[in-house]
Structures are given as C-alpha cells and as structure tokens.
C-alpha atoms as a PDB file:
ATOM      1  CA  UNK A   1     -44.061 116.997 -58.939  1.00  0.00           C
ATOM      2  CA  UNK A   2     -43.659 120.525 -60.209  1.00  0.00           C
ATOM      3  CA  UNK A   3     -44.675 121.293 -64.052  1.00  0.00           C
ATOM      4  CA  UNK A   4     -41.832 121.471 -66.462  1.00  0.00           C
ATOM      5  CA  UNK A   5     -42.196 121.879 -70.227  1.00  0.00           C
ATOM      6  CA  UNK A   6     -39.960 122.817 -72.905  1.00  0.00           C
ATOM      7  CA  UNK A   7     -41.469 124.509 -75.979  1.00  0.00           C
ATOM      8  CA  UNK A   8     -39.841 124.310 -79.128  1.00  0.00           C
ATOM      9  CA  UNK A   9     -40.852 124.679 -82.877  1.00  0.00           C
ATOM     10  CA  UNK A  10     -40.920 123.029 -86.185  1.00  0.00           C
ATOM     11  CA  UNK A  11     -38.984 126.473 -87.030  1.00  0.00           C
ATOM     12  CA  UNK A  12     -38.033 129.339 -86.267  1.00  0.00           C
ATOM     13  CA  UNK A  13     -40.631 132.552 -86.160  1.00  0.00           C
ATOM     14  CA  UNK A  14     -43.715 130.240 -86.357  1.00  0.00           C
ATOM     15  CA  UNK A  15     -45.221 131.747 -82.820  1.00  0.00           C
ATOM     16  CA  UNK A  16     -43.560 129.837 -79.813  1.00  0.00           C
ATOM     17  CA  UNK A  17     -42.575 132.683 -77.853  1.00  0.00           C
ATOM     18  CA  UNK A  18     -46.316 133.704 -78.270  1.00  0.00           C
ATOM     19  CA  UNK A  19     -47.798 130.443 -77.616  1.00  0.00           C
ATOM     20  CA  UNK A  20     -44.916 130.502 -74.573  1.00  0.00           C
ATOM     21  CA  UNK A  21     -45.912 133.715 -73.374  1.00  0.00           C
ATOM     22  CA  UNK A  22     -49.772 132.440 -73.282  1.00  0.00           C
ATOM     23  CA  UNK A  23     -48.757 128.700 -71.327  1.00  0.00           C
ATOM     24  CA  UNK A  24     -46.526 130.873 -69.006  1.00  0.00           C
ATOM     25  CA  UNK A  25     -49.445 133.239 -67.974  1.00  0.00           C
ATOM     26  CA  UNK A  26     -51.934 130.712 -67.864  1.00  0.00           C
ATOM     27  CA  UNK A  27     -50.287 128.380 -66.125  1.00  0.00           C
ATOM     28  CA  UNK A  28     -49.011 131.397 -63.550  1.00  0.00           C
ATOM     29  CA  UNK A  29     -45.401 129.435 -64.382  1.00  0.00           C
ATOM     30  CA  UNK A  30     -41.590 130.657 -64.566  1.00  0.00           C
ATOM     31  CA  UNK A  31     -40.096 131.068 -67.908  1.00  0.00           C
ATOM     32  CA  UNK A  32     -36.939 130.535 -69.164  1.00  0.00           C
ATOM     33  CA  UNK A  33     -34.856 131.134 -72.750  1.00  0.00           C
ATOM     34  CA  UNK A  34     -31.642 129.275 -72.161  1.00  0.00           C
ATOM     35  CA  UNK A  35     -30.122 131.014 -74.875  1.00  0.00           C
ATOM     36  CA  UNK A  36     -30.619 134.073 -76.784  1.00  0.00           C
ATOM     37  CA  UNK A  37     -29.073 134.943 -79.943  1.00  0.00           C
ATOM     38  CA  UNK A  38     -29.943 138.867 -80.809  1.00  0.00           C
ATOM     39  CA  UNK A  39     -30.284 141.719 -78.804  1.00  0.00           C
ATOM     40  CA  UNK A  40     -31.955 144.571 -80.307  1.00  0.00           C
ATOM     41  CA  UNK A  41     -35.276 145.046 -80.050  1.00  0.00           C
ATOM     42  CA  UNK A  42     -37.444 143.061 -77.513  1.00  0.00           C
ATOM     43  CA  UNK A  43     -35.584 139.807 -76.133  1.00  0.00           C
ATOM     44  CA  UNK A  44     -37.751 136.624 -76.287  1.00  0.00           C
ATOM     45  CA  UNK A  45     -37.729 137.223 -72.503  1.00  0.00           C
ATOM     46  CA  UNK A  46     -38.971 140.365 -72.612  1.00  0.00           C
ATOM     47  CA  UNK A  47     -41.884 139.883 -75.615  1.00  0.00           C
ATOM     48  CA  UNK A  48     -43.013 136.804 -73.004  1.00  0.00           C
ATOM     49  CA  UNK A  49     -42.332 138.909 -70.144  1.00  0.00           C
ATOM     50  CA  UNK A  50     -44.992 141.538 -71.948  1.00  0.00           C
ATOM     51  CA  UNK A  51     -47.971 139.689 -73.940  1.00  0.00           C
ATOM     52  CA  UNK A  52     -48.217 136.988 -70.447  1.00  0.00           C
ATOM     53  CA  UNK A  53     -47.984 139.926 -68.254  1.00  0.00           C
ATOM     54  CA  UNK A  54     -45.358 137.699 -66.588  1.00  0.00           C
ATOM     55  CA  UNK A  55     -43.803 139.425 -63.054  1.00  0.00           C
ATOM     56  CA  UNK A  56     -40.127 140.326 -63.461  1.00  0.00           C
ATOM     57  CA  UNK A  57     -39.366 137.376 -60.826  1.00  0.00           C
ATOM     58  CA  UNK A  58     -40.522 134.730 -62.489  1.00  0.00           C
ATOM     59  CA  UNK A  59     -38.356 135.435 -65.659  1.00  0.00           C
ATOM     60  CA  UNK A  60     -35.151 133.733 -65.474  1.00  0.00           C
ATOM     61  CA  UNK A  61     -32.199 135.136 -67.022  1.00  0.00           C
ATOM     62  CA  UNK A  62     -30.969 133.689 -69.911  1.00  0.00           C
ATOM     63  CA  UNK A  63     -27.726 131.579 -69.302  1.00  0.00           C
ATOM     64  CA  UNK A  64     -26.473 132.913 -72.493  1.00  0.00           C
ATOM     65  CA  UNK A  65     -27.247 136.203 -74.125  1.00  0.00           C
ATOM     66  CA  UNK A  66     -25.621 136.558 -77.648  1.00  0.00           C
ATOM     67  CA  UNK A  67     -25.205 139.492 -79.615  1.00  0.00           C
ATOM     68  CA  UNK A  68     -25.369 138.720 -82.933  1.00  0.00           C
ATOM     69  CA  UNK A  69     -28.929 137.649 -84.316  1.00  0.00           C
ATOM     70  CA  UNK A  70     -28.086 134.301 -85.729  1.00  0.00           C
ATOM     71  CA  UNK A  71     -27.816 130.441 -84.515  1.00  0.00           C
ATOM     72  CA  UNK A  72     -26.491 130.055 -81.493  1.00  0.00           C
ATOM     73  CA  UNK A  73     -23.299 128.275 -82.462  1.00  0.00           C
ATOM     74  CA  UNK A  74     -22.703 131.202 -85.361  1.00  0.00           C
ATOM     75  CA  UNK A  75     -23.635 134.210 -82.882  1.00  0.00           C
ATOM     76  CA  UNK A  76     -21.353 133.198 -79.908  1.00  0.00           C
ATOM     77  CA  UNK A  77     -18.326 132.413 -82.610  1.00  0.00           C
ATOM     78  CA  UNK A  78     -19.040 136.201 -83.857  1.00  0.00           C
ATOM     79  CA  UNK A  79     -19.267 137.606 -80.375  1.00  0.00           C
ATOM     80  CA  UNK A  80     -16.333 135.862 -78.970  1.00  0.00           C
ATOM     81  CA  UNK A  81     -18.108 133.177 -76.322  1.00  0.00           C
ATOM     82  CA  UNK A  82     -17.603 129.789 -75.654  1.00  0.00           C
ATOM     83  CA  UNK A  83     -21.121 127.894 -74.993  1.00  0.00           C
ATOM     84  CA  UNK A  84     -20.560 124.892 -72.805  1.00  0.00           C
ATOM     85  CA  UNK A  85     -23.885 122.936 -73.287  1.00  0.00           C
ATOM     86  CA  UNK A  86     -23.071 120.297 -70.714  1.00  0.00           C
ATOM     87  CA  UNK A  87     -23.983 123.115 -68.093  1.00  0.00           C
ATOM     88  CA  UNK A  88     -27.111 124.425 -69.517  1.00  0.00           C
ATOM     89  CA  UNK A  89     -29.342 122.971 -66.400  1.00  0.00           C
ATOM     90  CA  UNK A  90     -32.969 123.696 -66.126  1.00  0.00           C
ATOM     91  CA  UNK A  91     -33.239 126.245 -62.969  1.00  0.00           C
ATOM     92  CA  UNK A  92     -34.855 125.275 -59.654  1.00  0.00           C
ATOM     93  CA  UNK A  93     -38.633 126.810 -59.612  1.00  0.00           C
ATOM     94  CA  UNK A  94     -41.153 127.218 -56.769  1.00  0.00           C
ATOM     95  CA  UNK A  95     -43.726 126.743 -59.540  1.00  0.00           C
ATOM     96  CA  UNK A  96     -44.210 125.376 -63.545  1.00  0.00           C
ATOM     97  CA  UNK A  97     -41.361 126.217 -65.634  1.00  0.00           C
ATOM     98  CA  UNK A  98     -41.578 126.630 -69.459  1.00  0.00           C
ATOM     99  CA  UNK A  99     -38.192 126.357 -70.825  1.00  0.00           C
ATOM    100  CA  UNK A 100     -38.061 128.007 -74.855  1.00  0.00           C
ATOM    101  CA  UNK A 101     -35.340 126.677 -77.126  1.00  0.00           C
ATOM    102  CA  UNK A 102     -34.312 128.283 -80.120  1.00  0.00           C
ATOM    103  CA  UNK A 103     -35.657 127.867 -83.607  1.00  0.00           C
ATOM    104  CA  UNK A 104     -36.075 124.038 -84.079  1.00  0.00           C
ATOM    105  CA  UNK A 105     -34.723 121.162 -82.984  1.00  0.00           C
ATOM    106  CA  UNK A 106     -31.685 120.628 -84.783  1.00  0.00           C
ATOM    107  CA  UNK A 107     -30.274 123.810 -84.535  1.00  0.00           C
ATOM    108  CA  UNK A 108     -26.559 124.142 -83.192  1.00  0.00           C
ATOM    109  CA  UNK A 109     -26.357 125.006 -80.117  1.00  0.00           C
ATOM    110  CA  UNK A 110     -22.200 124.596 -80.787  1.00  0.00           C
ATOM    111  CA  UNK A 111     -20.657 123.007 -83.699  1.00  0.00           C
ATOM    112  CA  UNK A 112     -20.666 119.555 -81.651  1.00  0.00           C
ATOM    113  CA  UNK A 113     -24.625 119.867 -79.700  1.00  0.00           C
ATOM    114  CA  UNK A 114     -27.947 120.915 -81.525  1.00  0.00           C
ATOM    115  CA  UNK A 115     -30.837 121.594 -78.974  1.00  0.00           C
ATOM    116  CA  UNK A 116     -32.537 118.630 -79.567  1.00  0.00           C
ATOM    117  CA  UNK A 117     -29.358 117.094 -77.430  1.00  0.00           C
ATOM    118  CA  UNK A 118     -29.615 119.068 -74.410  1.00  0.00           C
ATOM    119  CA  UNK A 119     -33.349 117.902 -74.104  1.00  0.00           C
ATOM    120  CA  UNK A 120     -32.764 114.955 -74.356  1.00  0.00           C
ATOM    121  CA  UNK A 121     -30.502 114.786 -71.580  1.00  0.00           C
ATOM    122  CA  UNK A 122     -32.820 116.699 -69.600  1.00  0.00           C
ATOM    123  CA  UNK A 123     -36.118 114.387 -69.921  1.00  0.00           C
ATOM    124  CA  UNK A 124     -38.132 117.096 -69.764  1.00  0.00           C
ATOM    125  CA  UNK A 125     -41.622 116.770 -71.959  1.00  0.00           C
ATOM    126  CA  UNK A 126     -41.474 118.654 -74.609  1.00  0.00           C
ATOM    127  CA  UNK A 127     -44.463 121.012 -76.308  1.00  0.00           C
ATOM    128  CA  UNK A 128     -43.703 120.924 -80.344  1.00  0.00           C
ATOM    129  CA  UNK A 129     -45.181 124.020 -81.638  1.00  0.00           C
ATOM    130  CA  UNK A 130     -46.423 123.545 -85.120  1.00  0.00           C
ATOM    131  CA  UNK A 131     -47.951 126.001 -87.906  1.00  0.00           C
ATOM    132  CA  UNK A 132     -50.851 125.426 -90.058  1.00  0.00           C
ATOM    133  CA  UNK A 133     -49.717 126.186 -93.310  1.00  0.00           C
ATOM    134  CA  UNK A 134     -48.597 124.402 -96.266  1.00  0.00           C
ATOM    135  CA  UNK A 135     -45.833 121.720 -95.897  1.00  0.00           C
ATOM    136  CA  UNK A 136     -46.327 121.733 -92.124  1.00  0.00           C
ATOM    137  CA  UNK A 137     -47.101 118.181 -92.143  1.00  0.00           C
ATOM    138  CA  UNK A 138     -43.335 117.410 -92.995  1.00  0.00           C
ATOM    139  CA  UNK A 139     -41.795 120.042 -90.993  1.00  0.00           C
ATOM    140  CA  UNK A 140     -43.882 118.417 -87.816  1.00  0.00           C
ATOM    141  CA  UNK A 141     -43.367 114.808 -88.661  1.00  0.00           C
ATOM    142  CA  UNK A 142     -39.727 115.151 -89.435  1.00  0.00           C
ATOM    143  CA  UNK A 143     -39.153 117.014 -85.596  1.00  0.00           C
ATOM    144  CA  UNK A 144     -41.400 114.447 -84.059  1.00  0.00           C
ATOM    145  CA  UNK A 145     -38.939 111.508 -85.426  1.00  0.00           C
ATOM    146  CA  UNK A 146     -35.680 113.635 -84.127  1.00  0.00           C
ATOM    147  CA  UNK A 147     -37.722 113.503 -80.557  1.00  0.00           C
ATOM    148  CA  UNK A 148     -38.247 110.056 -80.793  1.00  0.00           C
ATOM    149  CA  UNK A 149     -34.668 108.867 -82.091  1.00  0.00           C
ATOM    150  CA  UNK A 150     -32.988 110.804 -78.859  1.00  0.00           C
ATOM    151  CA  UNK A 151     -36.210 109.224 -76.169  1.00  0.00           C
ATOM    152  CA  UNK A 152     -37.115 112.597 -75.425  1.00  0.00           C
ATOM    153  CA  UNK A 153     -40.950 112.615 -74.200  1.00  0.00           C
ATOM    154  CA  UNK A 154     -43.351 114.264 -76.185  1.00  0.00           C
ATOM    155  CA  UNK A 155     -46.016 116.017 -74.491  1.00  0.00           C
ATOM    156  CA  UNK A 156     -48.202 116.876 -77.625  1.00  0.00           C
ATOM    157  CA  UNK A 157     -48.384 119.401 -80.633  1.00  0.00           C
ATOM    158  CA  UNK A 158     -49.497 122.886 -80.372  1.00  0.00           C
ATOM    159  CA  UNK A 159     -51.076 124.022 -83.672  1.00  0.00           C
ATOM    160  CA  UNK A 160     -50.560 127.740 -84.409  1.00  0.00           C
ATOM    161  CA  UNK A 161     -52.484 129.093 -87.490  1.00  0.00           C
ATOM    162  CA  UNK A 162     -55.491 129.152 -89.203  1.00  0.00           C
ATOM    163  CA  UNK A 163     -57.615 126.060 -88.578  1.00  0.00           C
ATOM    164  CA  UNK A 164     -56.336 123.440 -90.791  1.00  0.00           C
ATOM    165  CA  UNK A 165     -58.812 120.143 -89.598  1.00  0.00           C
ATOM    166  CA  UNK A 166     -57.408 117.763 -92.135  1.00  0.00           C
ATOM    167  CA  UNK A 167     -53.496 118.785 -91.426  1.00  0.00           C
ATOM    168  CA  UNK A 168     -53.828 118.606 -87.703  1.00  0.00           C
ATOM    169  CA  UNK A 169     -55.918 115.422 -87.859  1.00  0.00           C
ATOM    170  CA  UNK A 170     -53.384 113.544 -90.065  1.00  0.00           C
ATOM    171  CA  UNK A 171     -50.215 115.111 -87.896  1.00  0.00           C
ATOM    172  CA  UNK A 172     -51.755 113.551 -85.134  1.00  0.00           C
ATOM    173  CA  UNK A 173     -52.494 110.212 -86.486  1.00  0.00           C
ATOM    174  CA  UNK A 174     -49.376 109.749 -88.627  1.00  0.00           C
ATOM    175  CA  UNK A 175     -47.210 111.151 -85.568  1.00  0.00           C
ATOM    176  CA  UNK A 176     -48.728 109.224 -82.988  1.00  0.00           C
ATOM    177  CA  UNK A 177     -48.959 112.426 -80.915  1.00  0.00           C
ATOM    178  CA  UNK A 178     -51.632 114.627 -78.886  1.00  0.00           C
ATOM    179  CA  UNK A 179     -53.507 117.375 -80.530  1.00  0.00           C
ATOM    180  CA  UNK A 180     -53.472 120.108 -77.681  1.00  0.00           C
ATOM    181  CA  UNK A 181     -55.408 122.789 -79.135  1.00  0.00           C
ATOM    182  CA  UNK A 182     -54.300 125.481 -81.731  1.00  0.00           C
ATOM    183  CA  UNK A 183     -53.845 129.049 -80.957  1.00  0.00           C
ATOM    184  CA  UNK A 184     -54.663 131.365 -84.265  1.00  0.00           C
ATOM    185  CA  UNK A 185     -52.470 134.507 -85.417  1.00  0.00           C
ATOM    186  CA  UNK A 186     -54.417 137.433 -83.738  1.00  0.00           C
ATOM    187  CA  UNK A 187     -54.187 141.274 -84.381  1.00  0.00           C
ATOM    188  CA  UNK A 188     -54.341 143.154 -82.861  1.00  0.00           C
ATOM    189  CA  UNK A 189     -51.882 141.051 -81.029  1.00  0.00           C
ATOM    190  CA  UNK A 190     -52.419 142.256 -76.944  1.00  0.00           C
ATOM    191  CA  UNK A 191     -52.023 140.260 -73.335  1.00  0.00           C
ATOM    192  CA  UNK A 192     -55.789 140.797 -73.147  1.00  0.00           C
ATOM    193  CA  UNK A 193     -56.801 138.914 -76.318  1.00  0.00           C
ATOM    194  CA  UNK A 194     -54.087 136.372 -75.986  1.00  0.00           C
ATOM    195  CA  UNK A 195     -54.964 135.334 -72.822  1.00  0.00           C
ATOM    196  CA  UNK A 196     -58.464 135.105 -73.681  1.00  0.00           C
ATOM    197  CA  UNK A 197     -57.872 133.328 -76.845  1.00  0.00           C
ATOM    198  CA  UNK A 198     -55.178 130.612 -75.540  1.00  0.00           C
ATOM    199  CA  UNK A 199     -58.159 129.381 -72.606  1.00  0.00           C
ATOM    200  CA  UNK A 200     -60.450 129.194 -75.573  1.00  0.00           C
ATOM    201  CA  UNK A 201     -58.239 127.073 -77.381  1.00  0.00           C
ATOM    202  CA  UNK A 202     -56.341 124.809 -75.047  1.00  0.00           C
ATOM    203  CA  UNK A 203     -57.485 122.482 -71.737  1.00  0.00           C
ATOM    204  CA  UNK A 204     -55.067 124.567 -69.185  1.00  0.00           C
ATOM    205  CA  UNK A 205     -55.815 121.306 -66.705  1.00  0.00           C
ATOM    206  CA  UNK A 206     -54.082 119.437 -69.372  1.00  0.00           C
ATOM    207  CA  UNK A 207     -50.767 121.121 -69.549  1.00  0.00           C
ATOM    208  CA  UNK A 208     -50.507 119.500 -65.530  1.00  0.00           C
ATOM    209  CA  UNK A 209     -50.606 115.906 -66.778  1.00  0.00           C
ATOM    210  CA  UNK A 210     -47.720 113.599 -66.983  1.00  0.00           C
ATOM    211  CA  UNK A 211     -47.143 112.701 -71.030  1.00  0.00           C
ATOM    212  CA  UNK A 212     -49.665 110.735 -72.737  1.00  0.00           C
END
C-alpha cells in the first residue's frame, strides 16, 4: 500500500508546512495543499516546494487557490468561489503523498464543512503537528478529541519547538497517542539544515507503518 499522510496543526503558523516540507523530502513523497487561502508571497506549495527541495512534479496543484489571506470559507466568499468539499479527493500518486490542511482542525472549509470533516471521510492517518510552548497541552488534547469524535486515525504527534520533556511526555500519555520525534525552530532556516535536522529527530522507517 502506498504512504498517505495528512499533516495538520493544533494552529495555524506553528511549523507544518516546515515539518511538511521535511516528511515530503525525506520520505522522497508527493505533496499536496488542497486549499490555499493567500497568494502573495511564497504559496505553502512553493515554501515546501523550496526548503524539501521537492521536484516541480511531485507538487500537486492545489484544488483551490484563494486570493484573499484568510479561512478558507471567508477567502472564497471575498473572492467570489464556491468550494464544494464533497470533491476535494486525495490525488492518485506513484509514491507517498503528504496532504497539508489549513490551520487546525476545525477550521471552515465552507460555512457547512471544517477540515476535520473532509478527513474524516477520507481515512487517511493523520500527523497532528504540535508546538512546545505554553498551553500546548490543551491546544493538542482538544484536536486529538475532534480526531477521535469523527474516527479519523491518528498516526502520532509531531512536536515542533524547543524540547519540552514533561509537555510531550504528558501529551502523549493523557492523549493516548505516539510521540514521533520533535523538530526544533532552526535559523538559519535552509533545505540543508532541515533535512539534516528532521533525520536527527524523527525514525523516517516509521512514517511507513500502518497507525499504531
């Protein structure tokens, strides 16, 4: 069976495009953002497409590409488009495919469907991407019940931080999840230390397993 992940966050800018660019490039995977609210500056696409040194052809377009920088549901109201979330379907791959949502899980994908909802009917394990810093503990326990309530599979929790040993010990515990490794805030910030620093950090062999 080929990989498939999705990697979402507790929130939104906590390092998940990073930490997606890193699994992407290590796992030598596709990538996909299904939707992507924002367009100036570097896409999500792009920054992944840059720091994992990702070929153009294994970056899928995004199904949805939405001016305005703001939730989905907001930014395609504002620029006029009509998301139909019933035909966001995970693209055929040769390879692993990491799929990136948007912010966390609860955000609206339309005024009906937050993300958390389209993974679910998917089935597709997902990575929760989780800071280190204070009040993470909530923000991670909190996402891990809105998996659980829609029976989406959990894969395991990403730490990205500072290394917090108490807070990811007790996340893990309390959450009944898997501890996959955390990947610190570096700067410089370059495809050369990422890389180095993400098969430092995580068991690559891992991210190959069915759910624990």
């Amino acid at each position: 069976m080929t990989c498939r992940l999705v990697v979402t966050g507790t929130d939104t800018g906590i390092g998940k495009t990073v930490f997606s660019a890193a699994l992407t490039d290590a796992l030598g995977a596709c990538y996909w953002k299904p939707v992507q609210s924002g367009l100036e500056g570097e896409t999500d696409s792009e920054t992944v497409q840059r720091l994992g040194r990702i070929p153009s052809a294994r970056i899928v377009p995004e199904a949805y590409r939405l001016r305005t920088p703001a939730s989905p549901h907001l930014a395609a109201s504002i620029d006029g488009i009509h998301i139909k979330a019933e035909a966001l379907v995970p693209p055929v791959t040769e390879g692993p495919l990491i799929i990136e949502g948007a912010g966390g899980l609860l955000v609206p994908l339309t005024a009906e469907t937050v993300f958390a909802d389209v993974f679910a009917r998917w089935q597709i394990p997902v990575v929760l991407c989780a800071r280190t810093d204070l009040g993470t503990i909530n923000h991670t326990l909190l996402s891990l019940e809105a998996l659980r309530a829609r029976s989406i599979p959990i894969f395991g929790v990403a730490f990205i931080g500072e290394k917090q040993a108490d807070t990811e010990s007790i996340i893990a515990k309390m959450g009944r999840v898997r501890s996959l490794g955390r990947l610190p805030k570096l700067d410089p910030l370059t495809p050369e230390l990422l890389r180095q620093v993400f098969r430092e950090n995580f068991d690559i062999g891992l991210f190959l397993k069915e759910p624990a």
